[in-house]
N, C-alpha and C. Protein backbone atom coordinates (compact mmCIF):
# COMPACT_ATOMS: atom_id res chain seq x y z
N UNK A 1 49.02 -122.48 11.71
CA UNK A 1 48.54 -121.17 11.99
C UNK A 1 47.13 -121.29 12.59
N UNK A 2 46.62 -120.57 13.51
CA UNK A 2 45.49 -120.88 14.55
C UNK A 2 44.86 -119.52 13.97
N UNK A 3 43.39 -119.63 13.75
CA UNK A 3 42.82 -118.23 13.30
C UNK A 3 42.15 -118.06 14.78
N UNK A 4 41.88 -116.80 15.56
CA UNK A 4 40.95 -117.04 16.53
C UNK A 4 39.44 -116.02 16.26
N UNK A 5 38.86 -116.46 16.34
CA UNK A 5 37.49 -115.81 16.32
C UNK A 5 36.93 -114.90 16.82
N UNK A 6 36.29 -114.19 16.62
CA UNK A 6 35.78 -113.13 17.82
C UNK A 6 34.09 -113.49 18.21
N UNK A 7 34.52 -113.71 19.37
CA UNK A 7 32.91 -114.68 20.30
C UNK A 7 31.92 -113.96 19.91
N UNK A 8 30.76 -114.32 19.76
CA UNK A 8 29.50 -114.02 19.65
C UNK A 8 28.94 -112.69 20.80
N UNK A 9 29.92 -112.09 21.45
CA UNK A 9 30.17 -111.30 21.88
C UNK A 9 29.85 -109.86 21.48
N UNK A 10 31.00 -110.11 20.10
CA UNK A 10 31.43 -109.16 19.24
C UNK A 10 30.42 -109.14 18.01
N UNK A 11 29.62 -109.93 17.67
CA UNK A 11 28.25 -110.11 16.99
C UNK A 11 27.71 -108.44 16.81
N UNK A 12 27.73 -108.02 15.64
CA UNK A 12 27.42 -106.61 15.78
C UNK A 12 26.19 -106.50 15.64
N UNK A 13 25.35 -107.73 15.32
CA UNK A 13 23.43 -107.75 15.47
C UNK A 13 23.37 -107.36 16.88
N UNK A 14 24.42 -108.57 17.98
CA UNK A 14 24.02 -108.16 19.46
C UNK A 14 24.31 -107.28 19.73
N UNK A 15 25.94 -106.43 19.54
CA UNK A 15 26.46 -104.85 19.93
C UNK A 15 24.97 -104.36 19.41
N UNK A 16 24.54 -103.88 18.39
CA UNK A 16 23.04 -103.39 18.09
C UNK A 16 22.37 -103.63 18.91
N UNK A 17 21.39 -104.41 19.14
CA UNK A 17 20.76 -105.27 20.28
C UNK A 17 21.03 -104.44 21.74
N UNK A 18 21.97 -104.27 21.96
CA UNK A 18 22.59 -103.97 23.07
C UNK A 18 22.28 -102.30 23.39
N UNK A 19 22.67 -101.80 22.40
CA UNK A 19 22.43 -100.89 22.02
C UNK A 19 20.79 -99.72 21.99
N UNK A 20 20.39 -100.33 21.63
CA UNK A 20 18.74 -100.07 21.28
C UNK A 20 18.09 -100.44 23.15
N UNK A 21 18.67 -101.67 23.98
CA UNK A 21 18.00 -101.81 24.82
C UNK A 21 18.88 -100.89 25.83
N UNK A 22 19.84 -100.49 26.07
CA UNK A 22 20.13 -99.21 26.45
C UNK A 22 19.77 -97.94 26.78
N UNK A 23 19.63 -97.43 25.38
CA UNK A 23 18.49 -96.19 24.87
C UNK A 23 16.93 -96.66 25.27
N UNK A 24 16.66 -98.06 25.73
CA UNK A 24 15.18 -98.22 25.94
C UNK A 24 15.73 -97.40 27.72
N UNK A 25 16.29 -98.40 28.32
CA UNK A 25 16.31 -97.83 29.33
C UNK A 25 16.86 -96.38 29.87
N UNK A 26 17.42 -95.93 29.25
CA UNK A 26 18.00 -94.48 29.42
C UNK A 26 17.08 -93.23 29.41
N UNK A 27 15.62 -93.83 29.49
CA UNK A 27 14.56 -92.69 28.83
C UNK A 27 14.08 -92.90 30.73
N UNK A 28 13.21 -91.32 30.63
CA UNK A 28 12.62 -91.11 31.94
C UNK A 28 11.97 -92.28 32.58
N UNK A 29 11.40 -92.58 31.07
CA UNK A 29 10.43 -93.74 31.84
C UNK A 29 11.12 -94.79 32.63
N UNK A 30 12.53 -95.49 31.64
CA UNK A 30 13.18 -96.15 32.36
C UNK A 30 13.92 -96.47 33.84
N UNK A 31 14.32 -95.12 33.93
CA UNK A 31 14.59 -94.60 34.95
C UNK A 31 13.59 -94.44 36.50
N UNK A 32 12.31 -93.67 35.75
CA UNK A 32 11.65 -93.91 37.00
C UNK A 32 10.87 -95.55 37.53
N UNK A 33 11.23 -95.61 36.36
CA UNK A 33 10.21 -97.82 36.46
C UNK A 33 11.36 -98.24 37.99
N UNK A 34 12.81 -98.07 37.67
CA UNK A 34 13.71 -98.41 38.45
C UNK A 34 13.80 -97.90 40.05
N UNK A 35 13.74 -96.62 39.83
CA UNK A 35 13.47 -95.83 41.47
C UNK A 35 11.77 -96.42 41.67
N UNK A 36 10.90 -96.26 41.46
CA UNK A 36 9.60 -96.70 41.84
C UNK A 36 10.20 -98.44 42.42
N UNK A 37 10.75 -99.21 41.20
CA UNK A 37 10.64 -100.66 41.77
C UNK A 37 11.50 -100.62 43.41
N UNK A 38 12.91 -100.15 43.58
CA UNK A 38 13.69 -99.95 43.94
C UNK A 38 12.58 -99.32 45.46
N UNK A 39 12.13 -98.29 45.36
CA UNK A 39 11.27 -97.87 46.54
C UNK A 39 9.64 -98.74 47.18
N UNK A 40 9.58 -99.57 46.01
CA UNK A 40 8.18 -100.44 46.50
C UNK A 40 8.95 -101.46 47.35
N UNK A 41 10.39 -101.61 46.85
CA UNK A 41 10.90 -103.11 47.65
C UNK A 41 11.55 -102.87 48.67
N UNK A 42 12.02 -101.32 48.66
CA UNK A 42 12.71 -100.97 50.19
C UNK A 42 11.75 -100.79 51.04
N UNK A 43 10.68 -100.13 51.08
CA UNK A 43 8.76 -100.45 51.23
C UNK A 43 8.56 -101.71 52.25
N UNK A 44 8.13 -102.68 50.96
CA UNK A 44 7.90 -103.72 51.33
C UNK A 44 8.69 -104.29 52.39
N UNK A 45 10.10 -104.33 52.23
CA UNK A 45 11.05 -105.25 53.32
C UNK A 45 10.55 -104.17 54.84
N UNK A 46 10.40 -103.26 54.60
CA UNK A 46 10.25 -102.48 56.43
C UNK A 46 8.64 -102.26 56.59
N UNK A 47 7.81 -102.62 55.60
CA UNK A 47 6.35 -102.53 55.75
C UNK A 47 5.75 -103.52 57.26
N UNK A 48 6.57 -104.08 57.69
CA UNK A 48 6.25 -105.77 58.82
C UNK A 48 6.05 -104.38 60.18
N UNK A 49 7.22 -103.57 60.49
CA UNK A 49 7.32 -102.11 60.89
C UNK A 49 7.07 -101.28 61.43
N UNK A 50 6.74 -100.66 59.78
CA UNK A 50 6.25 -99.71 59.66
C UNK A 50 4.26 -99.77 60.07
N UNK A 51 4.24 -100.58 59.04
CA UNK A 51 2.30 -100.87 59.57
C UNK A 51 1.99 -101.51 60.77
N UNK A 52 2.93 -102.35 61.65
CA UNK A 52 2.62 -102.74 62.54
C UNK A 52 2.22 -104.38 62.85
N UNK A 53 2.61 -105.30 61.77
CA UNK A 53 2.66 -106.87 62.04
C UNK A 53 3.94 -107.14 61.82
N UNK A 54 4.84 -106.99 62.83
CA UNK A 54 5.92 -107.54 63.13
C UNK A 54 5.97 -108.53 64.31
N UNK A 55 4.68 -108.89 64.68
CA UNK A 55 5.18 -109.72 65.75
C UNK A 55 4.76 -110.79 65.11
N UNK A 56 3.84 -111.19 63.93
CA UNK A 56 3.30 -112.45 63.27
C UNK A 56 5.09 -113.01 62.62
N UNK A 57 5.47 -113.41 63.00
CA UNK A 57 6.96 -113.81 62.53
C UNK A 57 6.94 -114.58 61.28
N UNK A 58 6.23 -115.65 60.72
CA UNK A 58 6.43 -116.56 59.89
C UNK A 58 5.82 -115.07 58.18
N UNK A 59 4.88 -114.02 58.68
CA UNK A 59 4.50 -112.98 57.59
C UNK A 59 5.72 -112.06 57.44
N UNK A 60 6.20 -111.81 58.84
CA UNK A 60 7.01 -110.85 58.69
C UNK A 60 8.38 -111.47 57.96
N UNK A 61 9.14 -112.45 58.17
CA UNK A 61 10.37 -112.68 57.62
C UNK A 61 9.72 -112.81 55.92
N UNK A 62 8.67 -113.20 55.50
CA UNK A 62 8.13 -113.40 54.21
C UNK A 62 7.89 -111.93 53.46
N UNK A 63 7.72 -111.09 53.97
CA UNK A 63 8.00 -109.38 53.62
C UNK A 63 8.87 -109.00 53.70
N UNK A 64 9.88 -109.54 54.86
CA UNK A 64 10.96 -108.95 54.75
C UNK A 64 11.80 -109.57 53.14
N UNK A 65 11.85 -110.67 53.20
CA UNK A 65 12.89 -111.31 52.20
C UNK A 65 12.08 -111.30 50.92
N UNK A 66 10.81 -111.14 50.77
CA UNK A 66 10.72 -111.11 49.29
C UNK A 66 10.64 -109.10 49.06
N UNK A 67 10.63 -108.22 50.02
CA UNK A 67 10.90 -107.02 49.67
C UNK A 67 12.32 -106.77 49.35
N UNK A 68 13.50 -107.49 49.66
CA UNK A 68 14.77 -107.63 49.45
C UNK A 68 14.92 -108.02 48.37
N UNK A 69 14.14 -108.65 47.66
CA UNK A 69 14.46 -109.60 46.67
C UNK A 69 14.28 -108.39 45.62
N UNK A 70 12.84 -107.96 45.56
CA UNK A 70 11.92 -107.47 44.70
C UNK A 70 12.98 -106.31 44.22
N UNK A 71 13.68 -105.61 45.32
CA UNK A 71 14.37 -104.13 45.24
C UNK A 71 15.24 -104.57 44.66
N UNK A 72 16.39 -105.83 45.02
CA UNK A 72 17.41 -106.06 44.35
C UNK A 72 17.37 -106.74 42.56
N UNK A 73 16.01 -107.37 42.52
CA UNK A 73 15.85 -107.63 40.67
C UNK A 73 15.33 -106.10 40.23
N UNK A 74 14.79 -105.61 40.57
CA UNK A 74 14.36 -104.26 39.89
C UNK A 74 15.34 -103.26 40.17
N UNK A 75 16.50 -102.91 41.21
CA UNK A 75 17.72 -102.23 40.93
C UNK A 75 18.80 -102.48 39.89
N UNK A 76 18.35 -103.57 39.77
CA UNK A 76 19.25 -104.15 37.93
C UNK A 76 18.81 -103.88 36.72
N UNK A 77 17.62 -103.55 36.38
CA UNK A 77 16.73 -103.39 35.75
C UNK A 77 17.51 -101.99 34.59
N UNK A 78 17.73 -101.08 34.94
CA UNK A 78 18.52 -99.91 34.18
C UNK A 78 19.80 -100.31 33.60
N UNK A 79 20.49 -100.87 34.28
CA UNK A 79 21.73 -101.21 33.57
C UNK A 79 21.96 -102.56 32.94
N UNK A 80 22.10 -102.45 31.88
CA UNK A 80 22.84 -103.65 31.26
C UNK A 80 21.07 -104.55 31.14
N UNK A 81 20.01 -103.93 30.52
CA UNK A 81 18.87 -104.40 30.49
C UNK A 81 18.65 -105.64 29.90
N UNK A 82 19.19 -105.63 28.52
CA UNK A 82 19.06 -107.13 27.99
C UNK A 82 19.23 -107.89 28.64
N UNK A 83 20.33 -108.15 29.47
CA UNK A 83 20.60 -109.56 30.51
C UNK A 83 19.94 -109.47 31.80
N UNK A 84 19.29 -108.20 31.76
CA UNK A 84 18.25 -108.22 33.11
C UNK A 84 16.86 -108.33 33.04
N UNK A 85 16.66 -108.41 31.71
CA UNK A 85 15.03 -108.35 31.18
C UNK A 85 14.19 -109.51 32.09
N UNK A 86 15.12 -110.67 32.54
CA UNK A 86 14.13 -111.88 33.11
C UNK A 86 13.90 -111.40 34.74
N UNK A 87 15.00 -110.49 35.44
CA UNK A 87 14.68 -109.71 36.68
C UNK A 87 13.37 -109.26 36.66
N UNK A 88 13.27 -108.49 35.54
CA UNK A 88 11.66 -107.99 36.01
C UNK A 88 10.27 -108.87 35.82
N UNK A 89 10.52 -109.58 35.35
CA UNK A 89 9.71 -110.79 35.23
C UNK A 89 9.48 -111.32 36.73
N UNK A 90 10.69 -111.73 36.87
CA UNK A 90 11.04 -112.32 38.65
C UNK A 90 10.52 -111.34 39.43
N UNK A 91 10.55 -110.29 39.11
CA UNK A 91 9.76 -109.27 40.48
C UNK A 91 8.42 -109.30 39.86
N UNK A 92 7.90 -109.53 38.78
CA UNK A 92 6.42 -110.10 39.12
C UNK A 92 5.69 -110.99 39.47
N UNK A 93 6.81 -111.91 39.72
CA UNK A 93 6.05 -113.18 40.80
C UNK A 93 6.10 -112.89 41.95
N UNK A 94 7.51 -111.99 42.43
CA UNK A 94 7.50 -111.59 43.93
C UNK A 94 6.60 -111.07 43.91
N UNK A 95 6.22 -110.27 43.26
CA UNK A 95 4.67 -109.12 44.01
C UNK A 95 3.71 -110.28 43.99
N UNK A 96 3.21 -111.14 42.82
CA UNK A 96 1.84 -111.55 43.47
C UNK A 96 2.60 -112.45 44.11
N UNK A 97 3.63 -113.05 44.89
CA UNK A 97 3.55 -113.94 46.12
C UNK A 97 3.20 -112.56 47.23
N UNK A 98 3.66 -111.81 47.13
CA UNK A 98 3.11 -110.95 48.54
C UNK A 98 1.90 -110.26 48.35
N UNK A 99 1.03 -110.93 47.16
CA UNK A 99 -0.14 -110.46 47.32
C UNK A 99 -1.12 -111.79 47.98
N UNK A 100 -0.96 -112.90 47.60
CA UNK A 100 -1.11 -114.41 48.28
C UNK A 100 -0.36 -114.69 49.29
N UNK A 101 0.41 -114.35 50.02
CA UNK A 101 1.09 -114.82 51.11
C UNK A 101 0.14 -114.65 52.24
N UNK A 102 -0.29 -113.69 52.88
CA UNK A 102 -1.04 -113.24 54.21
C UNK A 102 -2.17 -114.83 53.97
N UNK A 103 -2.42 -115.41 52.91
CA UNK A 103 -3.44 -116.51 52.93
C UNK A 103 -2.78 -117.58 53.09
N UNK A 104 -1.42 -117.76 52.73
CA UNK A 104 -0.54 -118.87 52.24
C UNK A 104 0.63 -119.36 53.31
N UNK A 105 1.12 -118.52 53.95
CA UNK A 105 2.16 -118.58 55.18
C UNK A 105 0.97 -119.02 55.93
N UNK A 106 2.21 -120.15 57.12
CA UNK A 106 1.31 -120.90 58.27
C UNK A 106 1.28 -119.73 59.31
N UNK A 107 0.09 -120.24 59.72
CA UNK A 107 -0.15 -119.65 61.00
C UNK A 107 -1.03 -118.33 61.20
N UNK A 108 -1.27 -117.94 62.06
CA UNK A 108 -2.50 -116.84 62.15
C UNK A 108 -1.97 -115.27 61.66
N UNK A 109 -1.83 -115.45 60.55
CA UNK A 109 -0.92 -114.17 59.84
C UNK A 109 -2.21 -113.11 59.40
N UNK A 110 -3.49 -113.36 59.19
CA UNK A 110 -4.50 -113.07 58.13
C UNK A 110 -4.96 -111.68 58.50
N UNK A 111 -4.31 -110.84 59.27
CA UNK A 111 -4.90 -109.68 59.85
C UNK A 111 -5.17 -108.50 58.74
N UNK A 112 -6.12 -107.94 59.00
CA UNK A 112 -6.34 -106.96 58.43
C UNK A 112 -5.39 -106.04 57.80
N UNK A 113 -4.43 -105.53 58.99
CA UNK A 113 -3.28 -104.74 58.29
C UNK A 113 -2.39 -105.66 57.55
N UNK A 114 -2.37 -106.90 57.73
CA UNK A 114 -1.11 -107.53 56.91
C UNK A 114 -2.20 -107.46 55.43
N UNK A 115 -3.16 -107.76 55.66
CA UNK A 115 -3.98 -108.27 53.51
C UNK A 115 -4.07 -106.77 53.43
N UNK A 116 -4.32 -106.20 53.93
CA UNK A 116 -4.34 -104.65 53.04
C UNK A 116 -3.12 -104.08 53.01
N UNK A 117 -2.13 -104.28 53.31
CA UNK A 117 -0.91 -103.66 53.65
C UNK A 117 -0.31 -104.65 52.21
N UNK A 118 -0.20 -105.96 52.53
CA UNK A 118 0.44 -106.96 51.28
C UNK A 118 -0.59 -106.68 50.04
N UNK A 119 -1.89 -107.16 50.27
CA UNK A 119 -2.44 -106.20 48.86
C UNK A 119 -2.12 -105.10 47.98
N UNK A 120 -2.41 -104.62 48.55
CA UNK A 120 -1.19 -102.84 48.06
C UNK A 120 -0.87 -102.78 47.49
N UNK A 121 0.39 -103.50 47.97
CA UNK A 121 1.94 -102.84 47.64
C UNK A 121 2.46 -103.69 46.56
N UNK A 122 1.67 -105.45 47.06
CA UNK A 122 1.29 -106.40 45.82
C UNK A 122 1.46 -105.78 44.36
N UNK A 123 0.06 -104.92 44.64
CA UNK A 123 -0.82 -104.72 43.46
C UNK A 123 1.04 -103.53 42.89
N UNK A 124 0.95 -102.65 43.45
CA UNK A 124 1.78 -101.73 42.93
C UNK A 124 3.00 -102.54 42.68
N UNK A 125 3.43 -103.25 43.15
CA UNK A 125 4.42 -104.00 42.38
C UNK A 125 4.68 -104.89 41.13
N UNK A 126 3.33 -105.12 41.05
CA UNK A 126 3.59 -105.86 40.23
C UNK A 126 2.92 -104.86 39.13
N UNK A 127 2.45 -103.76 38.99
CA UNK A 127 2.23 -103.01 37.58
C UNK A 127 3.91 -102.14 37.25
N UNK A 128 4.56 -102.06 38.48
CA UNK A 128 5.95 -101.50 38.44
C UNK A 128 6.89 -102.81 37.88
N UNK A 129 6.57 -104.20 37.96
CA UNK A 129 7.36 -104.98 37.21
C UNK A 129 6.81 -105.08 35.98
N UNK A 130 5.47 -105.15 36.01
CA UNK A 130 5.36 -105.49 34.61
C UNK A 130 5.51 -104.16 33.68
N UNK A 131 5.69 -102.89 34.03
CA UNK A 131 6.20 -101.86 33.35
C UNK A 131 7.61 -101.85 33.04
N UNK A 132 8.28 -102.39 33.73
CA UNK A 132 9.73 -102.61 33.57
C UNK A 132 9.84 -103.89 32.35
N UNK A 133 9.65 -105.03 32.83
CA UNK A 133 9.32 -105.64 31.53
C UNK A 133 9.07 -105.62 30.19
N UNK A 134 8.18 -104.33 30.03
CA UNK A 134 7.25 -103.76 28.75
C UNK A 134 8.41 -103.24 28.25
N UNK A 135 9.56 -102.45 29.00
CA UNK A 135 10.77 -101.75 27.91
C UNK A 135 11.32 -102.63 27.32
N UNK A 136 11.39 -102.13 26.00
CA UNK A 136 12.00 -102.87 25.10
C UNK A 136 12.38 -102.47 24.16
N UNK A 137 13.13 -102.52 22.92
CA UNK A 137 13.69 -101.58 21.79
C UNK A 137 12.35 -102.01 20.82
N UNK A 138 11.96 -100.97 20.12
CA UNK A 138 11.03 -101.69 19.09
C UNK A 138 9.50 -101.15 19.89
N UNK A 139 9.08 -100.86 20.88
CA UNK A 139 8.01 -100.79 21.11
C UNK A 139 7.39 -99.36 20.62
N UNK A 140 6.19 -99.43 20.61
CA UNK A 140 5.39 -97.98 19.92
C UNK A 140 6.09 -96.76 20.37
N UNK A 141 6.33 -96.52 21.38
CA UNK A 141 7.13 -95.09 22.01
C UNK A 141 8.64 -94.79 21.66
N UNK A 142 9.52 -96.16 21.26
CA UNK A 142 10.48 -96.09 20.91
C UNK A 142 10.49 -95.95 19.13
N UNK A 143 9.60 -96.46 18.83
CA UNK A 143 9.20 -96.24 17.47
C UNK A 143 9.03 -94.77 17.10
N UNK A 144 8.44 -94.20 17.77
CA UNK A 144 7.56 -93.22 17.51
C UNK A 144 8.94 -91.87 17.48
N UNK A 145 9.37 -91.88 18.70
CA UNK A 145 10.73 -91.11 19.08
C UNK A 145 11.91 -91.35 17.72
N UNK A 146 12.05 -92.42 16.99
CA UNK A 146 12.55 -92.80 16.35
C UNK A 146 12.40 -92.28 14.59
N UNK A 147 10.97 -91.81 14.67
CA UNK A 147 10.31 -91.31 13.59
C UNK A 147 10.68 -89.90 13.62
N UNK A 148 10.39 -89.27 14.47
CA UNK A 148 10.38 -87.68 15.14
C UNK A 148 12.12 -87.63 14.57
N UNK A 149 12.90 -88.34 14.99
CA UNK A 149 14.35 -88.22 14.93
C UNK A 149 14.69 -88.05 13.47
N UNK A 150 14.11 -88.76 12.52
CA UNK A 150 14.50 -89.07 11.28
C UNK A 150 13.73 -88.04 10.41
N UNK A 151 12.50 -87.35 11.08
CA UNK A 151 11.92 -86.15 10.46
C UNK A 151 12.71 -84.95 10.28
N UNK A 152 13.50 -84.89 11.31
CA UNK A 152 14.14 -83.85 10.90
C UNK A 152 15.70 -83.69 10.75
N UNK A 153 16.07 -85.18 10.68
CA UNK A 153 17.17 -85.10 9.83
C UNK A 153 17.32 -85.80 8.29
N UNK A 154 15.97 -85.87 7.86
CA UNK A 154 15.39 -86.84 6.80
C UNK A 154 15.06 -88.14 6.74
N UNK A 155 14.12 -88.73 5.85
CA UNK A 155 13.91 -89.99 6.17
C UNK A 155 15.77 -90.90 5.68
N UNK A 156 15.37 -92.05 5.99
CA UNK A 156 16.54 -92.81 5.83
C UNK A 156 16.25 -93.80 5.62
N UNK A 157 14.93 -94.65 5.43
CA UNK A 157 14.07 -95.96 4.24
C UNK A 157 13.25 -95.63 4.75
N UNK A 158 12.56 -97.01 3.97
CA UNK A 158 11.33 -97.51 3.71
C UNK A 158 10.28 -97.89 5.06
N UNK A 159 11.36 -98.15 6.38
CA UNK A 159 10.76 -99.16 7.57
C UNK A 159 9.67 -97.86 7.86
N UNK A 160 10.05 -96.90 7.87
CA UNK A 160 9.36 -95.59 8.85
C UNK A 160 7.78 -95.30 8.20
N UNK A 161 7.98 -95.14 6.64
CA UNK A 161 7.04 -94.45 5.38
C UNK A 161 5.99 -95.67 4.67
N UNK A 162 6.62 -96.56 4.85
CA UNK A 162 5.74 -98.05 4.50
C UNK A 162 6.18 -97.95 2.78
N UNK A 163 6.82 -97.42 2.15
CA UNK A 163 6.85 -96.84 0.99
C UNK A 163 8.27 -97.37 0.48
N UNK A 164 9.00 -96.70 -1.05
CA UNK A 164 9.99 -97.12 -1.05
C UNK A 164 11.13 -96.36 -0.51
N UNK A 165 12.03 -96.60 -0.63
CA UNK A 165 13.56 -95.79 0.40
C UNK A 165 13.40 -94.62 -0.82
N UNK A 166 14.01 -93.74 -0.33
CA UNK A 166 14.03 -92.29 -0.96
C UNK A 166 15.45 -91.76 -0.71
């Protein structure tokens, strides 16, 4: 007789887990972290363009493909967060590479509109990844929402009151 197991899958700490980082992302905030990342990286890839250094070729394909990148780890970001939590990480290296690139790509890239243009959008990207990052189940705002919830349908232990379960 063969017993079969149910994979670590079915782990109801992780279904939990799963759960909680869900509801992290399902909140406004989550949501807009995603359209903001999602619009800095559609941005970025047509910024070569739009601002006007598209003819420096070795800057421009380097905006183009790390703005592709940036939009596509931070369009993952809402769904299915736990297994995307290291995406937003990854779009904070993309931003500061396109905040160091205009210095770092060969060739006479260093123009004014490219460092203020890659500065930028740099900078805004990478407080839009590292905000995406910051969601998480457990953090002060999710805490807090969590308290409010249990106020008025009663407490339910000790974790909330510091006290004993009631």
């Amino acid at each position: 007789m063969t017993h079969t197991r149910p994979g670590i899958e079915q782990h109801p700490d992780l279904l939990e887990l799963r759960d909680d980082y869900e509801r992290a992302t399902a909140t406004n905030r989550g949501q807009a972290t995603e359209a903001m990342g999602l619009v800095t990286g559609t941005y970025l890839a047509a910024s070569p363009w739009i601002v006007g250094f598209n003819g420096l070729s070795s800057i421009t394909v380097s905006t183009l493909i790390a703005g592709i990148a940036y939009a596509l780890f931070m369009g993952g970001v809402g769904r299915g967060f736990d297994r995307t939590h290291s995406k937003a990480w990854a779009a904070a290296i993309i931003a500061l590479w396109v905040i160091i690139s205009p210095w770092c790509v060969a060739g006479d890239v260093s123009t004014t509109r490219t460092i203020t243009n890659n500065v930028i959008v740099g900078v805004i990207g990478l407080i839009v990844a590292l905000a995406a990052a910051s969601m998480r189940p457990g953090s002060r705002l999710d805490r807090n929402q969590g308290v409010a919830k249990n106020q008025t349908g009663g407490w339910s232990g000790s974790q909330q009151t510091g006290g004993p379960a009631r």
